[in-house]
Structure formats: C-alpha cells, structure tokens
Protein backbone atom coordinates (compact mmCIF):
# COMPACT_ATOMS: atom_id res chain seq x y z
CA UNK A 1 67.51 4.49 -73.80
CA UNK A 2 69.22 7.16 -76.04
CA UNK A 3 68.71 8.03 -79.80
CA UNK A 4 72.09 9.71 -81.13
CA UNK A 5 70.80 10.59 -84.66
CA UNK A 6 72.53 12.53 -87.32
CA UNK A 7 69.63 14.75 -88.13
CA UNK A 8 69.47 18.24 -87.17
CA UNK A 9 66.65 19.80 -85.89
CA UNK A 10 65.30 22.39 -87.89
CA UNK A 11 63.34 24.09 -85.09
CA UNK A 12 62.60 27.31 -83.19
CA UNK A 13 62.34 26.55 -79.33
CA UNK A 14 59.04 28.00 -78.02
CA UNK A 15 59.70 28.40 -74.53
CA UNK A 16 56.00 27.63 -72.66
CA UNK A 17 55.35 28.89 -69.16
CA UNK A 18 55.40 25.92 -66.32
CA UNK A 19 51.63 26.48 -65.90
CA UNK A 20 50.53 26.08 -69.34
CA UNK A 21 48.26 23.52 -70.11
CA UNK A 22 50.08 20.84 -72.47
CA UNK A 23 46.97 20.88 -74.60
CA UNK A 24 47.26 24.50 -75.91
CA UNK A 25 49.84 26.61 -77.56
CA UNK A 26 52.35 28.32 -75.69
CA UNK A 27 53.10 31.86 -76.12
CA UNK A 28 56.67 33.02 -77.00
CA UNK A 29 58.08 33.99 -73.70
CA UNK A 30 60.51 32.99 -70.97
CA UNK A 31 59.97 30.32 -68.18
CA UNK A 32 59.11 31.91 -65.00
CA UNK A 33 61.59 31.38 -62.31
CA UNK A 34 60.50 28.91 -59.64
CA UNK A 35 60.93 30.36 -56.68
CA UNK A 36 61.60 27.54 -54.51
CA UNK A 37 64.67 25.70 -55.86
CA UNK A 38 66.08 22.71 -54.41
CA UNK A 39 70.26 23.38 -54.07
CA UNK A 40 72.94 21.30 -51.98
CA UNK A 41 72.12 23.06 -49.09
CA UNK A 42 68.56 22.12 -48.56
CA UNK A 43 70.23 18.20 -48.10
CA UNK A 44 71.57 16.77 -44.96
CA UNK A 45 75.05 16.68 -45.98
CA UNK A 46 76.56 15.81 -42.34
CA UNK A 47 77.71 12.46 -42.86
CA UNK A 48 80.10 13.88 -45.70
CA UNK A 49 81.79 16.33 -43.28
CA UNK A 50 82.77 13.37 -40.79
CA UNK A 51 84.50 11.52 -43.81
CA UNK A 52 88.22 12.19 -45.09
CA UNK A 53 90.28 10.35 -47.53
CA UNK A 54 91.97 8.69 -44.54
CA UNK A 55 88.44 6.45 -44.53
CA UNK A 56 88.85 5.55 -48.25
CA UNK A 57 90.58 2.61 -47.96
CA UNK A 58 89.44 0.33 -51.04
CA UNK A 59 87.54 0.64 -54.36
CA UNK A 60 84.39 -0.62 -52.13
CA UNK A 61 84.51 2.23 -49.68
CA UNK A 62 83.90 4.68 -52.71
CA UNK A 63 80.31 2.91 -52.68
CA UNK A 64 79.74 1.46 -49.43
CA UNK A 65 79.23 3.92 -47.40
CA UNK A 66 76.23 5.03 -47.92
CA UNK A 67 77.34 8.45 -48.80
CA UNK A 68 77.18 9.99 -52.08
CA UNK A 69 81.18 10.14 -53.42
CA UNK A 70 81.13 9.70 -56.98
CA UNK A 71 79.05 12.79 -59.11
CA UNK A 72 79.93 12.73 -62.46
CA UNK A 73 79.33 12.51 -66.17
CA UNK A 74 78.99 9.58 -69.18
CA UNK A 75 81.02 9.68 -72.43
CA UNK A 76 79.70 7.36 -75.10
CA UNK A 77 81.52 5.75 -78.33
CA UNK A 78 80.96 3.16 -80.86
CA UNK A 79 82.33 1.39 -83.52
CA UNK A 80 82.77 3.72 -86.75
CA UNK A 81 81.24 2.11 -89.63
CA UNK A 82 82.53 4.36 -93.15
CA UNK A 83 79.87 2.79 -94.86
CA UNK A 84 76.98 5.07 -93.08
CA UNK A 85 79.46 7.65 -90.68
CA UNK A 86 81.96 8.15 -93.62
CA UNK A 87 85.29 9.18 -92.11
CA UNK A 88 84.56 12.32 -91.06
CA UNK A 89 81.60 12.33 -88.42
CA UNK A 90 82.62 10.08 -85.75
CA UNK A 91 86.66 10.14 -86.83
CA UNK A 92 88.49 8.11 -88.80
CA UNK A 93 89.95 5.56 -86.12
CA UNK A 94 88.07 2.22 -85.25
CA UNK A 95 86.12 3.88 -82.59
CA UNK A 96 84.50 6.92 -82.44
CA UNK A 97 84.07 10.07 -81.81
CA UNK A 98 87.52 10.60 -80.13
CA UNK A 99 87.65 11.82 -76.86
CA UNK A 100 90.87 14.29 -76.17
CA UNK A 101 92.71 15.08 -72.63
CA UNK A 102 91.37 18.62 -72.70
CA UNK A 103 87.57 17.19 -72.81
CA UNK A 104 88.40 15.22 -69.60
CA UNK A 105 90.48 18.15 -67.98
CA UNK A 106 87.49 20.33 -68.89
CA UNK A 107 85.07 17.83 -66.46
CA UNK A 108 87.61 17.42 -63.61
CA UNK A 109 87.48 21.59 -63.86
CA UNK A 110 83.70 21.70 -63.73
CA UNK A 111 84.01 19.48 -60.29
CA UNK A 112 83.48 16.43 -61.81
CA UNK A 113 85.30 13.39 -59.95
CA UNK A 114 83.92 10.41 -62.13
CA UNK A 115 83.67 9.14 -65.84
CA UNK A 116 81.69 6.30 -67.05
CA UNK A 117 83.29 5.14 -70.00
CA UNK A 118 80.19 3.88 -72.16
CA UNK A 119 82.43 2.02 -74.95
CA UNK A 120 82.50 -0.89 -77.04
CA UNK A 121 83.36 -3.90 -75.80
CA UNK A 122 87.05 -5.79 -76.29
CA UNK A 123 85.45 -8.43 -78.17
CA UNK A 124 84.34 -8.77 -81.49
CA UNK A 125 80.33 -9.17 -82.22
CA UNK A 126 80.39 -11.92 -84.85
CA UNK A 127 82.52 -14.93 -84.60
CA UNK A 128 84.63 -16.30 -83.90
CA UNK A 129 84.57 -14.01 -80.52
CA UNK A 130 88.22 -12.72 -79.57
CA UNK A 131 89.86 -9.35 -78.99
CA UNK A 132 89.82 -6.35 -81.29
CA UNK A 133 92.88 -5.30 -80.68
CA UNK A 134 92.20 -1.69 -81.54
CA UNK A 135 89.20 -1.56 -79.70
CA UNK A 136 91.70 -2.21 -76.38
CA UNK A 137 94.10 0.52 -77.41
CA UNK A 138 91.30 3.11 -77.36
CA UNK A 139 90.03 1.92 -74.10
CA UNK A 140 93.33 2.31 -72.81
CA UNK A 141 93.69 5.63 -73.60
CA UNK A 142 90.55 6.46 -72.05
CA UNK A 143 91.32 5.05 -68.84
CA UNK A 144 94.62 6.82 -68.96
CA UNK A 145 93.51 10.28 -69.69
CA UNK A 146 90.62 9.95 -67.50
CA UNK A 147 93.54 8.79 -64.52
CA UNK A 148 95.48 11.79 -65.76
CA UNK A 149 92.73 14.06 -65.64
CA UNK A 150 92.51 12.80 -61.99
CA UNK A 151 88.76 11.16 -62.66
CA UNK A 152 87.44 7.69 -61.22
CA UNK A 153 86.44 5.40 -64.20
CA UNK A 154 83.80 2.86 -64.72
CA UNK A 155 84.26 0.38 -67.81
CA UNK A 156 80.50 0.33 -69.12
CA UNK A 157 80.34 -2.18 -71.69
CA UNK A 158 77.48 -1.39 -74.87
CA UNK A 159 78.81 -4.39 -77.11
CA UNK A 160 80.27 -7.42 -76.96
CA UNK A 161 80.05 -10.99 -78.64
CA UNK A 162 76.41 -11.28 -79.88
CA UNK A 163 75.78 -7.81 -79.39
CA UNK A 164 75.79 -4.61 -81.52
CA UNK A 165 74.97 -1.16 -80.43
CA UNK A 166 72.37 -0.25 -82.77
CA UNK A 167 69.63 -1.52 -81.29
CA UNK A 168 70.83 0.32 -78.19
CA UNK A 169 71.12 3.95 -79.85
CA UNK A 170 69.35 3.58 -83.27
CA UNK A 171 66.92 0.92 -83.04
CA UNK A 172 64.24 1.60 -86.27
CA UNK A 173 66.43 4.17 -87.90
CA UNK A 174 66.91 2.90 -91.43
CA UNK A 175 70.36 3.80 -92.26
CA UNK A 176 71.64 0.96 -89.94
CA UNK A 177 69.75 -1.97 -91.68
CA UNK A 178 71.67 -5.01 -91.64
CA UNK A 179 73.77 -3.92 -88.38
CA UNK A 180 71.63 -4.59 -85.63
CA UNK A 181 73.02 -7.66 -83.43
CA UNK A 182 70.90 -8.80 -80.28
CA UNK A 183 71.90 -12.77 -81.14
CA UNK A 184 73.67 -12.46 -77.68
CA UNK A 185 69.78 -13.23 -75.91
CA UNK A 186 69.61 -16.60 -77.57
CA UNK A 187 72.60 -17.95 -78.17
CA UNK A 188 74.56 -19.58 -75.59
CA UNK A 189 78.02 -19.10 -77.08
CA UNK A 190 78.00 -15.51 -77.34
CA UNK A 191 76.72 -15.25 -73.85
CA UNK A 192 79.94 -17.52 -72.88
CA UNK A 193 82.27 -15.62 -74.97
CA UNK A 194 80.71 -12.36 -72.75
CA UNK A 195 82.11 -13.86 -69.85
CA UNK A 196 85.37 -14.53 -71.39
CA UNK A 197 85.18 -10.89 -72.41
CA UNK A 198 85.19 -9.27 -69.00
CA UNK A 199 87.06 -11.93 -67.37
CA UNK A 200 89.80 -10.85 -69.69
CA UNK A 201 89.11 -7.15 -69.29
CA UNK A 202 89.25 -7.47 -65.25
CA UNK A 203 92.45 -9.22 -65.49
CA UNK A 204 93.48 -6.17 -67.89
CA UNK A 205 92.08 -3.44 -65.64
CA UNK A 206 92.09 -4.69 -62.27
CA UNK A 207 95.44 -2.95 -60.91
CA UNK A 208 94.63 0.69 -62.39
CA UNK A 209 94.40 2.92 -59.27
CA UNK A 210 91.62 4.70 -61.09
CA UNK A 211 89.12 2.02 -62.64
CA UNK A 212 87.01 1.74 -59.49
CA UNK A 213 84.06 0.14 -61.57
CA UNK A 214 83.21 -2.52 -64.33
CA UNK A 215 79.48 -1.88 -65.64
CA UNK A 216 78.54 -5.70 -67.20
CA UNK A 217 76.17 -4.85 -70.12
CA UNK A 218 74.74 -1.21 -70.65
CA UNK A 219 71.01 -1.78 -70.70
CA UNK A 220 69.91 -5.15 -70.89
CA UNK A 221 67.19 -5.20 -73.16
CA UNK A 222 66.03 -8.74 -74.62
CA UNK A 223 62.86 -8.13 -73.30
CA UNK A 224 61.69 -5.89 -75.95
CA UNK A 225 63.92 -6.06 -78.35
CA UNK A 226 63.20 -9.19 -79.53
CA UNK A 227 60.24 -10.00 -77.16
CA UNK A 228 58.21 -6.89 -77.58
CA UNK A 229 57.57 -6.82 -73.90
CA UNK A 230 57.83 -3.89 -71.36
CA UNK A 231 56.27 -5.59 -68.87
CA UNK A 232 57.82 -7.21 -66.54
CA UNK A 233 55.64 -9.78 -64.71
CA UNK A 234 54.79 -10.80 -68.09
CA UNK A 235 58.46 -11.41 -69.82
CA UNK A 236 59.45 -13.28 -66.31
CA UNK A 237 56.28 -15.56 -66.77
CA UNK A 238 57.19 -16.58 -69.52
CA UNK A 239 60.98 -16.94 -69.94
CA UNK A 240 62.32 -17.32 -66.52
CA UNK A 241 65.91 -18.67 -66.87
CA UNK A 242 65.84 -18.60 -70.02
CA UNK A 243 68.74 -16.95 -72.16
CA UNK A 244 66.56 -14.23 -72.51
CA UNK A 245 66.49 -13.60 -68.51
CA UNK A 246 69.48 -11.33 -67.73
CA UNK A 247 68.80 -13.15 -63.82
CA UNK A 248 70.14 -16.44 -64.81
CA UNK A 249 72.96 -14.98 -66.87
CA UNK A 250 75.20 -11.93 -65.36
CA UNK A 251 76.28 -13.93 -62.56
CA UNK A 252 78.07 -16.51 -65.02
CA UNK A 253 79.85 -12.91 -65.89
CA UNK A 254 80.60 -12.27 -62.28
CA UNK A 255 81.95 -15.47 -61.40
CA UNK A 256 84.08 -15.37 -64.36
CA UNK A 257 85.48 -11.59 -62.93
CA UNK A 258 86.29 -12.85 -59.70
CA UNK A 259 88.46 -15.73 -60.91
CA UNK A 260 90.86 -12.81 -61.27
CA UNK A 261 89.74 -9.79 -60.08
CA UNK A 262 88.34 -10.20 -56.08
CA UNK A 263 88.12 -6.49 -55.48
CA UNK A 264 87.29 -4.38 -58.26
CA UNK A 265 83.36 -3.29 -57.91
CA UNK A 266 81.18 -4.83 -60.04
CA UNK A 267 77.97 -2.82 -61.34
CA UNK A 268 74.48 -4.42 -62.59
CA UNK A 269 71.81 -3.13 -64.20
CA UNK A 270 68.42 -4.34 -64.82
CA UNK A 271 66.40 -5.71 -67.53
CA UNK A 272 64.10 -3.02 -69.40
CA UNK A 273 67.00 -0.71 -70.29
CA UNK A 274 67.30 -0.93 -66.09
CA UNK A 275 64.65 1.10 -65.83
CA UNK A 276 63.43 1.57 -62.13
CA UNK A 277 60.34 -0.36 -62.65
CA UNK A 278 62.62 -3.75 -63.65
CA UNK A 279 64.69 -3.14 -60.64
CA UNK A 280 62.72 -5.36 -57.99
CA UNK A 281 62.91 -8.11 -60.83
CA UNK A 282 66.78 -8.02 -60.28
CA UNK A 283 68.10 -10.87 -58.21
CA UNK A 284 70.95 -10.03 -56.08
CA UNK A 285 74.04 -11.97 -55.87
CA UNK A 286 75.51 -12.98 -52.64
CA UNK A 287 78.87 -11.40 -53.96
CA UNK A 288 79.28 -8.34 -51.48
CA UNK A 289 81.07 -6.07 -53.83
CA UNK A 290 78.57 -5.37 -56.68
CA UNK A 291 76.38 -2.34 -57.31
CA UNK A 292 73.05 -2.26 -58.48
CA UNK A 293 72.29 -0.05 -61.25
CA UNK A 294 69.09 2.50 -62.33
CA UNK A 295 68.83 4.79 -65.54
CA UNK A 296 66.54 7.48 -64.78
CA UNK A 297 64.96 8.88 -67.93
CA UNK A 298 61.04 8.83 -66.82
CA UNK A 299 58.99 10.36 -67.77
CA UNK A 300 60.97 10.36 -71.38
CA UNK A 301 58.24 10.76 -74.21
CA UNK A 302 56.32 12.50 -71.80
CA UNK A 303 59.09 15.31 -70.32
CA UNK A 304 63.27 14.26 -70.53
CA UNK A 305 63.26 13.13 -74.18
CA UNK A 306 60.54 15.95 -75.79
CA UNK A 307 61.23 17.86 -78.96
CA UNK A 308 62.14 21.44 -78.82
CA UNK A 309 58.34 22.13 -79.71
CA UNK A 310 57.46 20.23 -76.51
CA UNK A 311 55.01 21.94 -74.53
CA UNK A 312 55.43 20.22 -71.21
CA UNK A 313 57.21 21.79 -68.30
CA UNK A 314 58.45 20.77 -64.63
CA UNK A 315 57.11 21.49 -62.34
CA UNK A 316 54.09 21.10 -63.47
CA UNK A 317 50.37 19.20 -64.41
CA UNK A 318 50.91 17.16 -67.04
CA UNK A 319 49.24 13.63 -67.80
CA UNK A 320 52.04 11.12 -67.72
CA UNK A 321 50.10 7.88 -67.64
CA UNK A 322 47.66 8.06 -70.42
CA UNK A 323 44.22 8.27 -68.91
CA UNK A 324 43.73 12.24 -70.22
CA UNK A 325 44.03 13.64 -66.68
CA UNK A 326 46.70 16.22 -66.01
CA UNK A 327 48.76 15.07 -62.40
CA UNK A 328 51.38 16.85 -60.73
CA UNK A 329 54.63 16.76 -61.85
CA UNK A 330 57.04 17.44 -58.85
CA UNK A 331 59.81 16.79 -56.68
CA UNK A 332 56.68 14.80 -54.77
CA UNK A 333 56.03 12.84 -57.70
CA UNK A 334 60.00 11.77 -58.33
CA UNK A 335 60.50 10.72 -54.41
CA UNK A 336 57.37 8.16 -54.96
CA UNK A 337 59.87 7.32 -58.82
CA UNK A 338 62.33 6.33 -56.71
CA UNK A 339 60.86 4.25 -53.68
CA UNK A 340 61.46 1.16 -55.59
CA UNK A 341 65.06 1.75 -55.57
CA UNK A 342 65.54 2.86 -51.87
CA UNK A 343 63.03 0.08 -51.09
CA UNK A 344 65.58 -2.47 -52.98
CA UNK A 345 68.40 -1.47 -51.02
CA UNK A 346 67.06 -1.57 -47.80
CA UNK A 347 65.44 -5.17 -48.31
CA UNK A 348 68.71 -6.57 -50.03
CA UNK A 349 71.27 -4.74 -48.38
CA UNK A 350 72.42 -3.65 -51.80
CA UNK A 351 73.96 -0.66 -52.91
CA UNK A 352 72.34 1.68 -55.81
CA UNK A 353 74.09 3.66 -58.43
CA UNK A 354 72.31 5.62 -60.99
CA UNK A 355 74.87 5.17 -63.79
CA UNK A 356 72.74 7.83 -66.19
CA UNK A 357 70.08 9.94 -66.06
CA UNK A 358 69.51 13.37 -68.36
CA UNK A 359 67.40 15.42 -69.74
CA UNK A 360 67.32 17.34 -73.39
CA UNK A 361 69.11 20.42 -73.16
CA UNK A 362 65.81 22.80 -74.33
CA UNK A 363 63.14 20.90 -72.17
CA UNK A 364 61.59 23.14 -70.16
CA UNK A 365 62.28 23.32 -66.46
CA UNK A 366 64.96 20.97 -66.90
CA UNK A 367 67.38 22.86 -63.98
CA UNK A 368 65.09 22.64 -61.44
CA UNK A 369 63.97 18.50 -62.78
CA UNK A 370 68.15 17.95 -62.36
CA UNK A 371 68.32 19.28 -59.58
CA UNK A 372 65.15 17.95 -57.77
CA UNK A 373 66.44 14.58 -59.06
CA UNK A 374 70.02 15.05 -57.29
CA UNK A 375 68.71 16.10 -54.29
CA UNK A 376 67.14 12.76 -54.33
CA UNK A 377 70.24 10.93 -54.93
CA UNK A 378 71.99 12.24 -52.29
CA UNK A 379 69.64 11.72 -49.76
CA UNK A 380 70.05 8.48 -50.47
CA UNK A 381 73.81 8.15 -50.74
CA UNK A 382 73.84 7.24 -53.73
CA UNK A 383 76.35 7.86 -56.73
CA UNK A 384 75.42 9.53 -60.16
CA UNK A 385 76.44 9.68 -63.58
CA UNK A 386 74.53 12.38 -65.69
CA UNK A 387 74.33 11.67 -69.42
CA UNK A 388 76.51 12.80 -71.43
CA UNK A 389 79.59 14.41 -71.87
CA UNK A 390 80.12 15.78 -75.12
CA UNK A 391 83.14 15.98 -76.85
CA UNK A 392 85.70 18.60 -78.12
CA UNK A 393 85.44 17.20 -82.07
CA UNK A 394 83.15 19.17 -83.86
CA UNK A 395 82.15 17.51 -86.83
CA UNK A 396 79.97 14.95 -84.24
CA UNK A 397 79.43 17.41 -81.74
CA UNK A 398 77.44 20.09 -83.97
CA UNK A 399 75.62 17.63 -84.90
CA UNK A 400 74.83 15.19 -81.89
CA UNK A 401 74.15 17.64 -78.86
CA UNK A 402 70.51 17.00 -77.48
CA UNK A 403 72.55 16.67 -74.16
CA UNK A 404 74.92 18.92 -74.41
CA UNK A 405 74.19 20.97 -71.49
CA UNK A 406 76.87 23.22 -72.32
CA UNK A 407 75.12 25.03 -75.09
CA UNK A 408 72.08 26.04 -73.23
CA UNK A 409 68.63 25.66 -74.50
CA UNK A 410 68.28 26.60 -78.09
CA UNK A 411 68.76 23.89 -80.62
CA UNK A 412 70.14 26.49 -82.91
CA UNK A 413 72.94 26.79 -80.72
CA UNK A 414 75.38 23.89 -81.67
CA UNK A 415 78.53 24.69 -80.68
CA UNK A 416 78.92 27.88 -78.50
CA UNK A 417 79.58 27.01 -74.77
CA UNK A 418 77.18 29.23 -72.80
CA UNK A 419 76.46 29.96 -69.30
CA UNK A 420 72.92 28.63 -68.60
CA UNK A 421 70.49 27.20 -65.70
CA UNK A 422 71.18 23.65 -66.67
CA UNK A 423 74.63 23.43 -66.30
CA UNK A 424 74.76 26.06 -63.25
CA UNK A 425 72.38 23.30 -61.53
CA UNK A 426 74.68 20.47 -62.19
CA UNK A 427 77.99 22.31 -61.38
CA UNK A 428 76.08 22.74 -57.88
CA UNK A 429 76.20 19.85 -57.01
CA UNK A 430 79.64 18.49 -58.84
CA UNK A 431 81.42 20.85 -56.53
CA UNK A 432 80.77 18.87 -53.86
CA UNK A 433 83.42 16.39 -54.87
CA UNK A 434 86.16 16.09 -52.77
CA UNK A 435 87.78 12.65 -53.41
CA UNK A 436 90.08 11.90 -56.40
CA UNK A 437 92.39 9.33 -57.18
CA UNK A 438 95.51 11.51 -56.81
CA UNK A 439 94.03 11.59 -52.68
CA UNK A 440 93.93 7.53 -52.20
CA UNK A 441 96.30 4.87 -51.75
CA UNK A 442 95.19 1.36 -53.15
C-alpha cells in the first residue's frame, strides 16, 4: 500500500552506515559500498538464451513459461477532484496526472518492455454504475502510447462501482473526508456492476496486440479497511464467503471476462493489499490462463517505506518483528519472504507475478535491497513491475516523488534526473528485455 501525499518533506537526508545500530544516531557520512553485489550475472539465465520470439506464440506464453519476460515499471492515476487537487496539481482533465508519449518512450529507452497501467476504472463509483466516458478515452490513450512506445500493458483496475481510491492511497489523510468509498465489500450490486465493468473492458481491449494483461482489483483490502483485521486466519474465520471474502467473489469477475475474452491473461491478487502472507489464502481457479499476483513492500515501516531520517539500512541487523532483538536483514532473509510464493506455485501449478514492489528513493541500501529482490524474481521466472513511474508534468511530480528513482536519494532533489545506484540497479536488470510487441504476431 502507497501514500501519494501532497506534503513535502522538509528534511535533510542523514545517510547512516549499513552497520549502525538503528537505536543510535548516525553520523553524516556516505553508505559504504557492499562489496558483494548481486547483478544479472550471478543468475542462471540459460533458459532465456534457448528462447526466441519464434516461441512467443500467445499472450499466455509471455507468462507461462516459467521464464522471466516481462521487467517493467507502474504508472498510477486517479480521478482529479478540483475541490482538494485544484486544477493545477494533477491536470485539469478528468484523470490525472497526465501521462505524455515521451514519459513512455523514456521507459522503453531505459529497457523497459512492460507498463502496468494502475488507473481508474471505466465505471462510475456511485450509482447508478455505467461508463465514464472520459475515463475510457484516457485509458485509451494509455494503451495506445504505451503500444506506440512498443511496451506490453496490463489494465490494473484501482476503482470501480463501490470503490474509490482513497482508501487505497490516502486512507486517514483528512483532506479527503467524505471521498472514501469501500461500499463495494458489502454490497452485492456494486460487486455485480464490477463484473459488468471488466466484462465490458475485455470486450473493449481484448484484440489490442499489446494489452497482454487485465489486473481485476488493485489490492483487495476489505479486510482491514472496514474489518480492522491483518490477520488472515482470523478474517477467513469469520467471514468466509462472505462479500467481504475476495475468494468467493473475483471468479464471478472472471467468468464474466471469459464470456468474451477466452485468451487475454487474467491477473489476481490477494486479500491484505496481496501481501505475500495472504497469498496461500488465495484460492485458485481452474481457469488455466490467470496469474497470481504479490506486492512486495515488506518490511515497509520497518525499511521500504522509512522517512528520510530513517536510520535503518540493508543489509543489515535490524529488528523487524517487534520483540527488541536486532535480526539479519539479507538477501537470506528475503529468499525465506518469498517461499510462500514459490511454494504456491509449485503446489497449484500457478503462475506468480509481482505486479509492484519499491522502495523510497533515499532509504538506505535500497540498490543492493532492488537488486537482491530481482535476483529473486528471476530465479523464479517470474515477471515484475517496480513501482512507479513518474511522470514528465511537473507541478505533481515535484511534489509526489518518494519513488522517483530518477532523482537519486536526496529529498531536496525534486526534479533533476540524476545518475544514481538505484536506478543503475534497476536498468541492470531492464536490459535484459528482449521481447516487444513490435517482435510478435497475435
């Protein structure tokens, strides 16, 4: 879970040495180098080098194979609302902050080969549910320039009937009192006019050589949103097949997409955000063609979400679980993170995604945490999606760019595109792209 806010940090970054103790003060210097870094070459690539585009035959084979294809980036929008953004921040237009073809030119240059689109729904959030007609038109353009820009595209809805996105983004932040929507979790109508939704948008999408993806709901979250509950065995205790239990209600959505759409992936998330830990809580559909879906944040408070004052570095000891006692924090300790996930696909067949992960742009040791975390993904096979791609427009982007990897570490630095460790890590690995939609025939 992300929090875009509109309030800029008034900080100097303290840079604290990977061995410091999180308890004490960190003296103004620069992060030692870690010596041992963890690059594409330390990962048995070999399958890659025996495939060519001649054994891409389908959408599917882009994330069947059990090879990682797809490395790319997230762009996110929502609705503009004057009334707190004014006209200015996030654009004028109905959606917001506008996306131009030079931002997606500028990922297809850094390597990049895929774009989830993390956008409003087609659907209007209060009833009576039907299409927002503008909302469409700046989908399409998305989808177009990404196709131009010669970039793969997954539809990742954040809203739809019943849901808003400010419980997603902003949830406690005052200025968007009276906006926040979740009415999707308990009532049964919205949920329907969901599946109405996508149905619609597959039929839309579903010949567009490059939309190789449709992402149902981004982060299904009823479980603490209006439950208060991150715990898992506890929410499905209690409200099993309920309207609450994402379980008993995406595949409604997915039976609804296939009516007209047989072959377009289909990509599903877990409860909990779909944090890793709600994963094995997931029940897989029979349906062959869908793609199950992690967000890979953890530790956040503790590490990927810290202020620039944060004191905690990877790799490191830190205490990420509370009891007072600092534990390694390694490449070690993400492998045993992501068990659950490998464990889930080998005992259901199923193929993973991780549709975002990130990291602040200042947090210390963040090249080598990126990096160790990609190495895991590809041994794997599985595809990636960092978060985010910012965008060209300046008023938003100087003043939402916590993940703007492109401006290096200081938080003083809002708008200069630097060279820097973070993005050098990622552009690593994005070069190992080497399918694009100009290269298939579907």
């Amino acid at each position: 879970m992300k929090t875009i806010t509109h309030i800029l940090f008034l900080f100097t970054l303290l840079l604290p040495a990977c061995n410091a103790s999180p308890t004490r003060t960190p003296p103004v210097s620069n992060h030692p180098q870690v010596v041992t870094k963890t690059t594409p070459t330390d990962i048995d690539a070999s399958p890659m080098s025996n495939s060519t585009k001649h054994d891409i035959q389908s959408k599917w084979d882009l994330w069947s194979g059990g090879v990682t294809l797809l490395r790319g980036v997230n762009i996110w929008q929502a609705l503009v609302v004057p009334e707190v953004d004014g006209l200015e921040f996030k654009g004028n237009r109905r959606v917001g902050p506008p996306f131009t073809q030079k931002d997606f030119d500028q990922m297809a240059e850094s390597g990049i080969n895929y774009v989830v689109l993390s956008v409003p729904g087609l659907f209007t959030e209060n009833p009576p549910y039907s299409l927002d007609v503008e909302i469409q038109e700046n989908l399409d353009n998305l989808v177009n320039i990404a196709a131009q820009a010669d970039l793969f595209v997954t539809i990742a809805f954040r809203t739809g009937p019943g849901r808003a996105e400010w419980s997603l983004c902003c949830f406690g932040e005052p200025w968007y009192e009276g906006l926040f929507n979740d009415q999707v979790w308990e009532d049964a109508e919205a949920q329907q006019a969901w599946e109405m939704m996508w149905q619609y948008t597959a039929q839309h999408y579903r010949d567009h050589p490059a939309v190789i993806g449709y992402e149902l709901m981004v982060e299904p979250d009823a479980n603490e949103i209006l439950l208060g509950i991150d715990d898992p065995e506890e929410f499905y205790a209690e409200y099993q097949d309920s309207l609450y239990d994402w379980n008993a209600y995406y595949p409604k959505i997915v039976t609804a997409i296939r009516a007209v759409d047989a072959d377009t992936p289909i990509i599903v998330g877990g409860m909990g955000y779909s944090n890793i830990h709600w994963l094995g809580y997931l029940e897989p559909m029979l349906d062959e063609k869908i793609i199950y879906d992690i967000h890979q944040y953890i530790p956040s408070s503790e590490y990927a979400f810290q202020k620039p004052s944060g004191n905690n570095c990877y790799p490191d000891k830190i205490n990420l679980n509370g009891d007072q006692k600092a534990e390694d924090f390694d490449q070690n300790w993400l492998v045993e993170l992501m068990k659950p996930a490998s464990e889930y696909s080998q005992n259901n067949k199923a193929r993973i995604v991780v549709n975002e992960y990130g990291v602040k742009r200042w947090v210390p040791g963040a090249a080598q945490f990126l990096s160790d975390e990609m190495a895991i993904f590809e041994k794997n096979g599985w595809n990636y999606a960092l978060w985010e791609w910012s965008p060209s427009y300046v008023p938003f982007s100087t003043n939402v760019n916590d993940f703007n990897f492109r401006l290096g570490p200081s938080p003083d630095n809002r708008e200069q595109e630097i060279q820097n460790d973070l993005f050098d890590a990622l552009l690593n690995y994005w070069k190992l792209n080497w399918v694009r939609p100009s290269e298939v025939d579907w």
